[in-house]
Protein backbone atom coordinates (compact mmCIF):
# COMPACT_ATOMS: atom_id res chain seq x y z
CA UNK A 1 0.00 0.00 0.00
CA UNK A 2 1.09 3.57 -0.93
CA UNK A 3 -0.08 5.85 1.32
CA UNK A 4 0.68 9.57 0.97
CA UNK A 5 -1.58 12.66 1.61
CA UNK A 6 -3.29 14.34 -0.96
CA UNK A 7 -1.68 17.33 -1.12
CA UNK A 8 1.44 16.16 -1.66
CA UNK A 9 0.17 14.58 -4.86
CA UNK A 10 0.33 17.19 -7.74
CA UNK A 11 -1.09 13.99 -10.11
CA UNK A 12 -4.37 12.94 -8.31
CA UNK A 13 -7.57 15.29 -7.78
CA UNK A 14 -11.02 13.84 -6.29
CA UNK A 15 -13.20 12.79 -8.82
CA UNK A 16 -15.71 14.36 -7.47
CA UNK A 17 -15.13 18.14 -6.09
CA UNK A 18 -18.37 18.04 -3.80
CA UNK A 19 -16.50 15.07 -1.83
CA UNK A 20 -13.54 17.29 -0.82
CA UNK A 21 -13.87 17.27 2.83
CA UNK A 22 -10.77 19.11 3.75
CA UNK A 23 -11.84 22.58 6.20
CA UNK A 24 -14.83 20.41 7.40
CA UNK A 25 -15.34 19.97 11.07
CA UNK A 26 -15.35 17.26 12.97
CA UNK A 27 -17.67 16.06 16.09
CA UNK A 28 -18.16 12.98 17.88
CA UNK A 29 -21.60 12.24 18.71
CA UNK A 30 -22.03 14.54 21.63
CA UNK A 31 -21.51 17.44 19.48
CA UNK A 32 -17.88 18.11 20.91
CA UNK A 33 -15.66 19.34 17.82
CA UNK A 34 -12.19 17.54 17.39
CA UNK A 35 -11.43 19.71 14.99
CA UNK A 36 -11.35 20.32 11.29
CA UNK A 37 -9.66 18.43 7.90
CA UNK A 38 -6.44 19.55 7.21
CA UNK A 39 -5.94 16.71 4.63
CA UNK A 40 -7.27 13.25 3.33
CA UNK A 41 -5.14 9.76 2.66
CA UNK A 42 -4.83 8.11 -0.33
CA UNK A 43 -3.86 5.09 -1.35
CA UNK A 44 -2.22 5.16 -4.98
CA UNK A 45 -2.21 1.28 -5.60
CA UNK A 46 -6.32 0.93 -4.62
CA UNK A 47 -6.72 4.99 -5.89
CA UNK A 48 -9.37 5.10 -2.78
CA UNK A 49 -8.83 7.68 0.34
CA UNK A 50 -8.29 5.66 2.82
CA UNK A 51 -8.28 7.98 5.89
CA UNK A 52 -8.33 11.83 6.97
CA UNK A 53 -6.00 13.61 9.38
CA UNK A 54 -7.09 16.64 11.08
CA UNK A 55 -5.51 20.23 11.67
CA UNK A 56 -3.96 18.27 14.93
CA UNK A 57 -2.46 15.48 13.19
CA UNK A 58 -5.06 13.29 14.26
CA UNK A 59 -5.80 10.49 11.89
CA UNK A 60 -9.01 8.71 11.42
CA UNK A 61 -9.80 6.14 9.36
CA UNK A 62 -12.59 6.56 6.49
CA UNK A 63 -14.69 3.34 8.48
CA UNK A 64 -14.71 5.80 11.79
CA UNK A 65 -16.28 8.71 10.01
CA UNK A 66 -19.83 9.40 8.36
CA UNK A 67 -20.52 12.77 6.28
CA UNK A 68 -23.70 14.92 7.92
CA UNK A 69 -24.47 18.61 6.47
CA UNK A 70 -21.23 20.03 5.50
CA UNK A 71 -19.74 18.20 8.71
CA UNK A 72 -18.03 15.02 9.89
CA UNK A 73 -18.94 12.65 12.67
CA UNK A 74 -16.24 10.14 14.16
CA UNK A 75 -17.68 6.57 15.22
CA UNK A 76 -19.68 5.78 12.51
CA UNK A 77 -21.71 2.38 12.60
CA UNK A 78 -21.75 1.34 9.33
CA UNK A 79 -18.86 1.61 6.96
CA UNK A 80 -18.81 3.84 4.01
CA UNK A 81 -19.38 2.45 0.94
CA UNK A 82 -16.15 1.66 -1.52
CA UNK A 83 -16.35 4.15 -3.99
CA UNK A 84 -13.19 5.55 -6.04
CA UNK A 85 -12.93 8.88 -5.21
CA UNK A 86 -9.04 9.85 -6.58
CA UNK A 87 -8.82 9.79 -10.33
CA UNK A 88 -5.98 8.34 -11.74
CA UNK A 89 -2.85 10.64 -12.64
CA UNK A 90 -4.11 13.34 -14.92
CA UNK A 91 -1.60 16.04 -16.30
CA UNK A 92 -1.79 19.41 -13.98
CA UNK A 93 -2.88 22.47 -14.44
CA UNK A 94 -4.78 21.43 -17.18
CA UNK A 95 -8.18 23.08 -17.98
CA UNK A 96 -10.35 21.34 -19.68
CA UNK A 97 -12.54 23.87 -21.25
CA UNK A 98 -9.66 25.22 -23.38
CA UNK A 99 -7.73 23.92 -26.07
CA UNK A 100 -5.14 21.05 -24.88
CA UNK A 101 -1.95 21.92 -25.98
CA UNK A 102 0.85 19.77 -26.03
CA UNK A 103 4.61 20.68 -27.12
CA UNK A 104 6.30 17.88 -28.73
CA UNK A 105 9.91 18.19 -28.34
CA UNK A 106 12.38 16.61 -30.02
CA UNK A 107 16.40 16.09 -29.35
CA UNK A 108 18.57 16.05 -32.32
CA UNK A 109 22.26 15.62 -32.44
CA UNK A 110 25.07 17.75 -33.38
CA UNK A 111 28.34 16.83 -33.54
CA UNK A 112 31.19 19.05 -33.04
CA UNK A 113 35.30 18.46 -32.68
CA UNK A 114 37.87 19.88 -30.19
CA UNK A 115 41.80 18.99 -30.03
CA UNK A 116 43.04 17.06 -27.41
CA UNK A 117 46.33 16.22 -25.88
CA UNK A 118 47.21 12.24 -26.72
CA UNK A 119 50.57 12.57 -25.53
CA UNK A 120 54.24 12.73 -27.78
CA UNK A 121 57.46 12.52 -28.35
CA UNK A 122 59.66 14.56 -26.18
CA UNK A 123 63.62 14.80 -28.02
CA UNK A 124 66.15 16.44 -25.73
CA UNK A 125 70.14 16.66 -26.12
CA UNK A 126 73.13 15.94 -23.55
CA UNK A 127 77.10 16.49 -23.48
CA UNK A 128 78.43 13.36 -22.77
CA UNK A 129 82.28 12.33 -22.41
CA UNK A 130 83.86 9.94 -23.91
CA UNK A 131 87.28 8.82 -23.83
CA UNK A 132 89.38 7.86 -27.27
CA UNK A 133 92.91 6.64 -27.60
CA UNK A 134 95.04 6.74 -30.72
CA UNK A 135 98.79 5.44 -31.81
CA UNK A 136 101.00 8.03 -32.64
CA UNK A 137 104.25 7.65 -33.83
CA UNK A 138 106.88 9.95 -31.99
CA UNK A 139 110.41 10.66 -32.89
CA UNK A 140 113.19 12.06 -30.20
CA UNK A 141 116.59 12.97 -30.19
CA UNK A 142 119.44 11.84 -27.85
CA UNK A 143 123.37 12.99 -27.39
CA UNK A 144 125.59 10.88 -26.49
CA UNK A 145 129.33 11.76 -25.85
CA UNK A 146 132.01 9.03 -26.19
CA UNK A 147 135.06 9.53 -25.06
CA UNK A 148 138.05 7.58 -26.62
CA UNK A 149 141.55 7.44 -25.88
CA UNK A 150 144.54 8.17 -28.16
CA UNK A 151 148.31 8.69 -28.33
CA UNK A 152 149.38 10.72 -31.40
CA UNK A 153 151.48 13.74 -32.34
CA UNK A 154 149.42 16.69 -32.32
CA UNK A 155 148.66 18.79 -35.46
CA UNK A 156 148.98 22.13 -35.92
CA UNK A 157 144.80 22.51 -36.56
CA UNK A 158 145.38 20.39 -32.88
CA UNK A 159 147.44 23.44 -31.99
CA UNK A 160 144.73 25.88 -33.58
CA UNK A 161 142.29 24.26 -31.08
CA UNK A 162 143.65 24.68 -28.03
CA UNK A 163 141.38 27.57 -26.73
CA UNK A 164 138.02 27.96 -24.16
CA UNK A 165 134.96 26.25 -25.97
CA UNK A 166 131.65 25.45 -25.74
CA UNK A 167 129.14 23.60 -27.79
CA UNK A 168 125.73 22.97 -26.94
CA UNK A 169 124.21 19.74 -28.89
CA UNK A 170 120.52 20.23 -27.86
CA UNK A 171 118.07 17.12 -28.23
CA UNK A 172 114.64 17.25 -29.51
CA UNK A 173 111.71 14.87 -29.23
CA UNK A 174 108.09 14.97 -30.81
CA UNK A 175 105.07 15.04 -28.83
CA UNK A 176 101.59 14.82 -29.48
CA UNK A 177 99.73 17.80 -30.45
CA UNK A 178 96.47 17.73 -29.54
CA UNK A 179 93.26 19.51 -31.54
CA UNK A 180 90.01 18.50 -31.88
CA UNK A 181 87.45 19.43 -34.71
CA UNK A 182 83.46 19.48 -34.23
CA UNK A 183 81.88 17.43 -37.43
CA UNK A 184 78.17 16.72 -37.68
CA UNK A 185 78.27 12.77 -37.79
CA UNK A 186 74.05 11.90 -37.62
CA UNK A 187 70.94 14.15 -38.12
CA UNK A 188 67.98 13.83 -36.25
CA UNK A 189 64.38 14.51 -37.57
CA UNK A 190 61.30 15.27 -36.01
CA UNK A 191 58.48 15.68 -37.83
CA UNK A 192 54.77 15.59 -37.60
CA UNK A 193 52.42 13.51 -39.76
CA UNK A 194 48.96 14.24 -39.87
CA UNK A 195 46.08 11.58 -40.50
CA UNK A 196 42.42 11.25 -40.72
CA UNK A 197 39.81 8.66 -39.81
CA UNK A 198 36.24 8.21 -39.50
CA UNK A 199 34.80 7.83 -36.10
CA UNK A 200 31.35 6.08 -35.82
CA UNK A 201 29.42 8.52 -32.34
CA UNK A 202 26.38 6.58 -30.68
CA UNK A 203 24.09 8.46 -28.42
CA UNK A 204 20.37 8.62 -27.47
CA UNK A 205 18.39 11.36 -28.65
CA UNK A 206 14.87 11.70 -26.80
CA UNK A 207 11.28 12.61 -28.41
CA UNK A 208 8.10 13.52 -26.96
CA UNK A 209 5.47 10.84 -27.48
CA UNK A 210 2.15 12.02 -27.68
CA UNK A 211 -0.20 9.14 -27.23
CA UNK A 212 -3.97 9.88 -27.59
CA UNK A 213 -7.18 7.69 -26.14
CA UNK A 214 -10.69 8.07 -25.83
CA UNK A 215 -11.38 6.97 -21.84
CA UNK A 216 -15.13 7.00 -20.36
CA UNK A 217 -15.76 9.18 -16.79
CA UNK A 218 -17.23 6.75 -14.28
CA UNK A 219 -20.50 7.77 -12.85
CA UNK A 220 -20.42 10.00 -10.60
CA UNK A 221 -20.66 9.06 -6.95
CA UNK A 222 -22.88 8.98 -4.12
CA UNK A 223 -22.11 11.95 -1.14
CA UNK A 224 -20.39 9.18 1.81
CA UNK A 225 -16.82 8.77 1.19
């Protein structure tokens, strides 16, 4: 059973408007009032009110009650009889004596494009060293003085030589000569390609359905709830 107060329901009315109760007092049967109907409970599954609840928050069940001149009294005999007094969902705000106009809408689709990062290739350069070796052939120089003995008669260019003297004999030696060169030994290219391709897009558009029906009013019912 759902149970949930009229006025909370935007999608029920009564069926009939004389058999809206709500403002009415309420007695017992000594004429004391209990007060007066703030609201009336329905239940959606049956579509039948199924009790009332007064400006208190008192709640009495539809059996309890009976319906005298424009005024309730609790601790009825007999039960009501079961009549449908809540129509079943009906559109609101809706008046009947004008034209019915419905707006069909419709959702349609439009595609559109925007760029997005996928990620790349990031190239970056670094110094690095690294060590070489290399043969090189060197040539050097070296004195050496021998001395060797003799016994002759001297000359006279012997003679000529007898003076101070000094000669230098100076050795030399090659060594490596270092000098280095830049060359471009590889190139590297980075390029970008660019490709296109055909991408299928699902999605749900909705529509307004208007479905139409020809329903009969039931009759219209008797004053008791």
């Amino acid at each position: 059973m759902a149970r949930t107060p009229l006025s909370q329901r935007d999608d029920y009315e009564l069926i009939n408007k004389e058999q809206d109760i709500r403002g009415w007092k309420v007695q017992d049967h000594s004429g004391q009032v209990l007060g007066r109907v703030a609201d009336v409970i329905i239940d959606t599954d049956k579509e039948r009110v199924t009790a009332v609840v007064l400006d208190n928050n008192t709640e009495y069940p539809v059996g309890d009650i009976e319906i005298s001149d424009e005024r309730i009294l609790l601790g009825a005999q007999t039960a009501p009889p079961d009549v449908p007094v809540v129509s079943a969902p009906i559109p609101p705000s809706v008046d009947v004596k004008d034209d019915l106009r419905l707006q069909v809408v419709e959702e349609r689709l439009r595609i559109g494009k925007r760029q997005v990062e996928q990620g790349g290739v990031r190239v970056s350069t670094q110094l690095s060293d690294r060590p070489v070796q290399t043969q090189v052939q060197l040539r050097e120089e070296h004195v050496d003085v021998v001395r060797r003995h003799t016994d002759r008669p001297a000359t006279a260019a012997d003679l000529a030589a007898m003076h101070d003297c000094t000669v230098d004999m100076v050795e030399r030696a090659e060594v490596p000569v270092i000098e280095k060169q830049a060359r471009v030994v590889e190139e590297v290219v980075v390029k970008r390609d660019i490709a296109e391709r055909s991408e299928t897009v699902r999605e749900t558009v909705r529509h307004t359905d208007v479905e139409v029906r020809e329903f009969k009013s039931p009759p219209s019912p008797g004053r008791p709830l």
